[in-house]
Protein backbone atom coordinates (compact mmCIF):
# COMPACT_ATOMS: atom_id res chain seq x y z
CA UNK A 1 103.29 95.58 72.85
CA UNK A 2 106.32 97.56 73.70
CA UNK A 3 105.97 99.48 70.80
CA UNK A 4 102.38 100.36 71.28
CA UNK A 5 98.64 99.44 71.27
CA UNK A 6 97.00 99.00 67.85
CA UNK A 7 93.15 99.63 68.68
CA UNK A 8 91.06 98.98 65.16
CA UNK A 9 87.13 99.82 65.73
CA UNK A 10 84.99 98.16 63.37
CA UNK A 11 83.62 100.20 60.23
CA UNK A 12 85.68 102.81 62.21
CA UNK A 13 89.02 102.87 61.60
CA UNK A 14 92.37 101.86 62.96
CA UNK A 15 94.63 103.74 65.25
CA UNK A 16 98.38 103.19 66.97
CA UNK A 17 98.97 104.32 70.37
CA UNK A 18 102.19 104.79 72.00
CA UNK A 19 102.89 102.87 74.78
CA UNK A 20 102.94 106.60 77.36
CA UNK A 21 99.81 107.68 75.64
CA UNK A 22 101.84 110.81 74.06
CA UNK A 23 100.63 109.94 70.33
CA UNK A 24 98.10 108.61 68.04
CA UNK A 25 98.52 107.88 64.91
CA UNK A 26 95.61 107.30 62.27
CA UNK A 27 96.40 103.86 60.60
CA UNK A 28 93.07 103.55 58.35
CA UNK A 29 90.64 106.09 58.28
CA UNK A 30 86.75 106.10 57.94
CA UNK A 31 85.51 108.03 54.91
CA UNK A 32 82.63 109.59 57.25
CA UNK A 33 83.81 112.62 58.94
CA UNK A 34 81.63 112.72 61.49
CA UNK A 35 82.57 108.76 62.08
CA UNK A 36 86.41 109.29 62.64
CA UNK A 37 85.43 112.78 64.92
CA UNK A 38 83.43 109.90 67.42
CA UNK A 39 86.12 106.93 66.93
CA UNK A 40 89.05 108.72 67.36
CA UNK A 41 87.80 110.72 70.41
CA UNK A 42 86.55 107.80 71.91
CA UNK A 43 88.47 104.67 72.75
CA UNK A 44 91.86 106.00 71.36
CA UNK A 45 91.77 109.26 72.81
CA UNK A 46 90.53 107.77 76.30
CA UNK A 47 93.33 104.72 76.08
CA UNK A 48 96.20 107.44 75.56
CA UNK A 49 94.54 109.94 78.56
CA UNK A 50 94.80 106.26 80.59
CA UNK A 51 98.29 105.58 79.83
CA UNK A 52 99.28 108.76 81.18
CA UNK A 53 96.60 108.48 84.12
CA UNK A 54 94.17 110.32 83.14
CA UNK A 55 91.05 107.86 83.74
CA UNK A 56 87.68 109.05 82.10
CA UNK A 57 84.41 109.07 83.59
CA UNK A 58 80.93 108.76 82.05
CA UNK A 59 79.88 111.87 83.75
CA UNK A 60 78.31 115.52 83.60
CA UNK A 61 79.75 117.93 85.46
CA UNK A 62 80.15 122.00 86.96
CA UNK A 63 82.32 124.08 88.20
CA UNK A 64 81.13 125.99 91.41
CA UNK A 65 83.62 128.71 92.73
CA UNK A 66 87.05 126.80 92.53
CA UNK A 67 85.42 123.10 92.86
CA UNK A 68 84.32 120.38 90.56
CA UNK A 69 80.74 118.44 91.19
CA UNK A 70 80.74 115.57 89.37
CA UNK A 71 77.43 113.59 88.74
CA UNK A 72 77.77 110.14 87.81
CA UNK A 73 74.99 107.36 86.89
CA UNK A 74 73.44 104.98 84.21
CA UNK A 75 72.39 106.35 80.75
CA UNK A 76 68.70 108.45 81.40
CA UNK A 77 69.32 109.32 85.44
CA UNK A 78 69.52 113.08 84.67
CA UNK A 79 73.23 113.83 84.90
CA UNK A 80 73.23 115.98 81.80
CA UNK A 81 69.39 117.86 82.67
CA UNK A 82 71.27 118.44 86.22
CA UNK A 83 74.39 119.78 85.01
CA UNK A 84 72.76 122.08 82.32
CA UNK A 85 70.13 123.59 85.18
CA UNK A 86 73.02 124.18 87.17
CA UNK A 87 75.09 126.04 85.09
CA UNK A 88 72.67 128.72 84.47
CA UNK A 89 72.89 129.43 87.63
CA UNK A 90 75.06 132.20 89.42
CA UNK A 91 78.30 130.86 89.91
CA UNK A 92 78.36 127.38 88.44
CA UNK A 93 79.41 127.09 84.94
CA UNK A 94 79.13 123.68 82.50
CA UNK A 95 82.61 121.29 82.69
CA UNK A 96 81.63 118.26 81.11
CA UNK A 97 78.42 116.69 79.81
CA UNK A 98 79.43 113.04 79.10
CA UNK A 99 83.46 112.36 79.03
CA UNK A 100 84.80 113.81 82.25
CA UNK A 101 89.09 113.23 82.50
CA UNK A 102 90.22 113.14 85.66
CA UNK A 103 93.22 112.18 88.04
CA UNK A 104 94.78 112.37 91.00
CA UNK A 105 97.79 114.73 91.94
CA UNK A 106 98.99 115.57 95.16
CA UNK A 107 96.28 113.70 97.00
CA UNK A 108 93.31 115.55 95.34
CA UNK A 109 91.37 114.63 92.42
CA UNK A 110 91.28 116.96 89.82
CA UNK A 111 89.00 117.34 86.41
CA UNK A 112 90.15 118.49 83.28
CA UNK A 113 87.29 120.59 81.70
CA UNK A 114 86.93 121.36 77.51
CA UNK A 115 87.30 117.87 76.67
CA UNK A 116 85.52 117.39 73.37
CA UNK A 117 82.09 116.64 74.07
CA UNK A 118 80.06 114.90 71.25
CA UNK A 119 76.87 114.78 72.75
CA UNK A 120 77.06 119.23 72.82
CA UNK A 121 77.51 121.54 69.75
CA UNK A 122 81.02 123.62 70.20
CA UNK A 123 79.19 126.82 71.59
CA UNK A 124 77.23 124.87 74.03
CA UNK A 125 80.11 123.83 75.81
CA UNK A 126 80.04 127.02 78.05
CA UNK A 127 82.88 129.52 78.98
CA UNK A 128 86.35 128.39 77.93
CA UNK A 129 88.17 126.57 81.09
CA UNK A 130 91.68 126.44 81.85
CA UNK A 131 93.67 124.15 83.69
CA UNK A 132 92.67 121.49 86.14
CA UNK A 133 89.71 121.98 89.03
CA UNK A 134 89.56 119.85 92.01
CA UNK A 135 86.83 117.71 92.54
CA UNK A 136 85.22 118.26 95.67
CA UNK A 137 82.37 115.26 95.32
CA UNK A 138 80.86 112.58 93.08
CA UNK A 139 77.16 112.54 93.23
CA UNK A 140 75.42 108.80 91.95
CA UNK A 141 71.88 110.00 90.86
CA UNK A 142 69.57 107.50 90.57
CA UNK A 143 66.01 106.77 90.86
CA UNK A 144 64.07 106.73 94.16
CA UNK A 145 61.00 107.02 95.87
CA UNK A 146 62.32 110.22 97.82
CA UNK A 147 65.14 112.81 97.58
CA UNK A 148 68.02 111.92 99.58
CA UNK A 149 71.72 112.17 99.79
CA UNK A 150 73.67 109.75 101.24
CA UNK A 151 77.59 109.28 101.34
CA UNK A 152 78.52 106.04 100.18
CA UNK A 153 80.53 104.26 101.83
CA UNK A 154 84.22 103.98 101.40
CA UNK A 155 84.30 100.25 100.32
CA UNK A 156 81.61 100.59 97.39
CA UNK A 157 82.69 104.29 96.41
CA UNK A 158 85.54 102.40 94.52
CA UNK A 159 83.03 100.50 92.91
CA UNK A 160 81.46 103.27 92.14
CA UNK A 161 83.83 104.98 90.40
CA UNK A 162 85.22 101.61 88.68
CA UNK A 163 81.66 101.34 87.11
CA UNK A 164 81.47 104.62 85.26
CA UNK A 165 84.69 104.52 84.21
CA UNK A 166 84.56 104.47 80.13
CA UNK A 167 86.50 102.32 77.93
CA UNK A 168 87.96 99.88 80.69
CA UNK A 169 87.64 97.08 78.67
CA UNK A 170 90.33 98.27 76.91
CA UNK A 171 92.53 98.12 79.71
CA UNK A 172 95.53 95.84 79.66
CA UNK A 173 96.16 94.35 83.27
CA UNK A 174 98.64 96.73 84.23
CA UNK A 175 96.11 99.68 83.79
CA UNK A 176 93.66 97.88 84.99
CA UNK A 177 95.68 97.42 88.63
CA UNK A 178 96.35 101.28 87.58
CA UNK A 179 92.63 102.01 87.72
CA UNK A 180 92.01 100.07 90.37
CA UNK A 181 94.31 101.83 92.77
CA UNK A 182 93.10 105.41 91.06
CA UNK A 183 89.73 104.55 91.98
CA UNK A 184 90.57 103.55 95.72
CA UNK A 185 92.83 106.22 95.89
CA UNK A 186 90.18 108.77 95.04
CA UNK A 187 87.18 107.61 96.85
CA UNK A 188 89.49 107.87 99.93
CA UNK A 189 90.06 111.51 99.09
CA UNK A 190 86.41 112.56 97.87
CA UNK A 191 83.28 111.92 99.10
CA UNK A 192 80.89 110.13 97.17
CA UNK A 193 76.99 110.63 97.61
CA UNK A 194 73.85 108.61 96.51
């Protein structure tokens, strides 16, 4: 409505969002901590970053020199086993290891790293980050007979991106055309690989 999105997650609360994504506020609050940590940085957190387009990924992701490589794919393909091998290596350090934000400015596409990460204890997060990092490519791991990597092409990179895209469903139209013109937007700018 004009005055907002009310978003109430079963057994997990209720929460208003402003209509620019600038403020949540906590309507009804679980009694479990650890419950209202996950539901508020989930859904109402990820609506707000969308509102202000910042779309989030289900990603894990590292920071090599200046650039962001962002590994995408269903639940169990490796993206977090990837992204931890890689940052202890010279060079790379750990950005994200399941909620990647991201968005497009200037014609790049940038990643936001130190999002709060459930899935990682705070001092596994790695070396604080500032600022955003552009994103340089999108890697889709997923299972196959033999290593490869090939660049998708441009058509299904969208598709790509539209598919591990988290939260979407709680997209009203307009976002979703918002999305949908992020996600074209971006896999014109950045390659994606297979």
């Amino acid at each position: 409505s004009p005055v907002g999105v009310r978003m109430e997650i079963s057994g997990s609360g209720m929460y208003e969002i402003d209509p620019r994504g600038r403020r949540i506020e906590v309507v009804q609050r679980p009694v479990d901590e650890r419950q209202f940590e996950e539901s508020l940085l989930g859904p109402p957190l990820i609506l707000a970053l969308a509102l202000q387009d910042v779309w989030c990924l289900h990603a894990s992701a590292v920071r090599y020199r200046e650039s962001c490589l962002v590994f995408l794919g269903d639940s169990g393909r490796g993206k977090s086993t990837l992204a931890a091998y890689l940052a202890g290596q010279a060079g790379c350090s750990l950005v994200s290891d399941d909620i990647l934000p991201i968005e497009s400015y200037a014609g790049q596409v940038r990643a936001y790293a130190n999002f709060p990460q459930l899935k990682l204890p705070v001092d596994g997060v790695g070396e604080r980050q500032d600022g955003p990092i552009q994103v340089c490519g999108f890697f889709l791991l997923e299972e196959t007979p033999q290593v490869a990597m090939v660049e998708v092409e441009k058509g299904m990179a969208a598709t790509t991106l539209i598919h591990n895209t988290v939260a979407a469903r709680a997209f009203n139209q307009e976002l979703l055309a918002d999305h949908l013109d992020f996600c074209i937007q971006a896999a014109m700018n950045v390659p994606i690989y297979r």
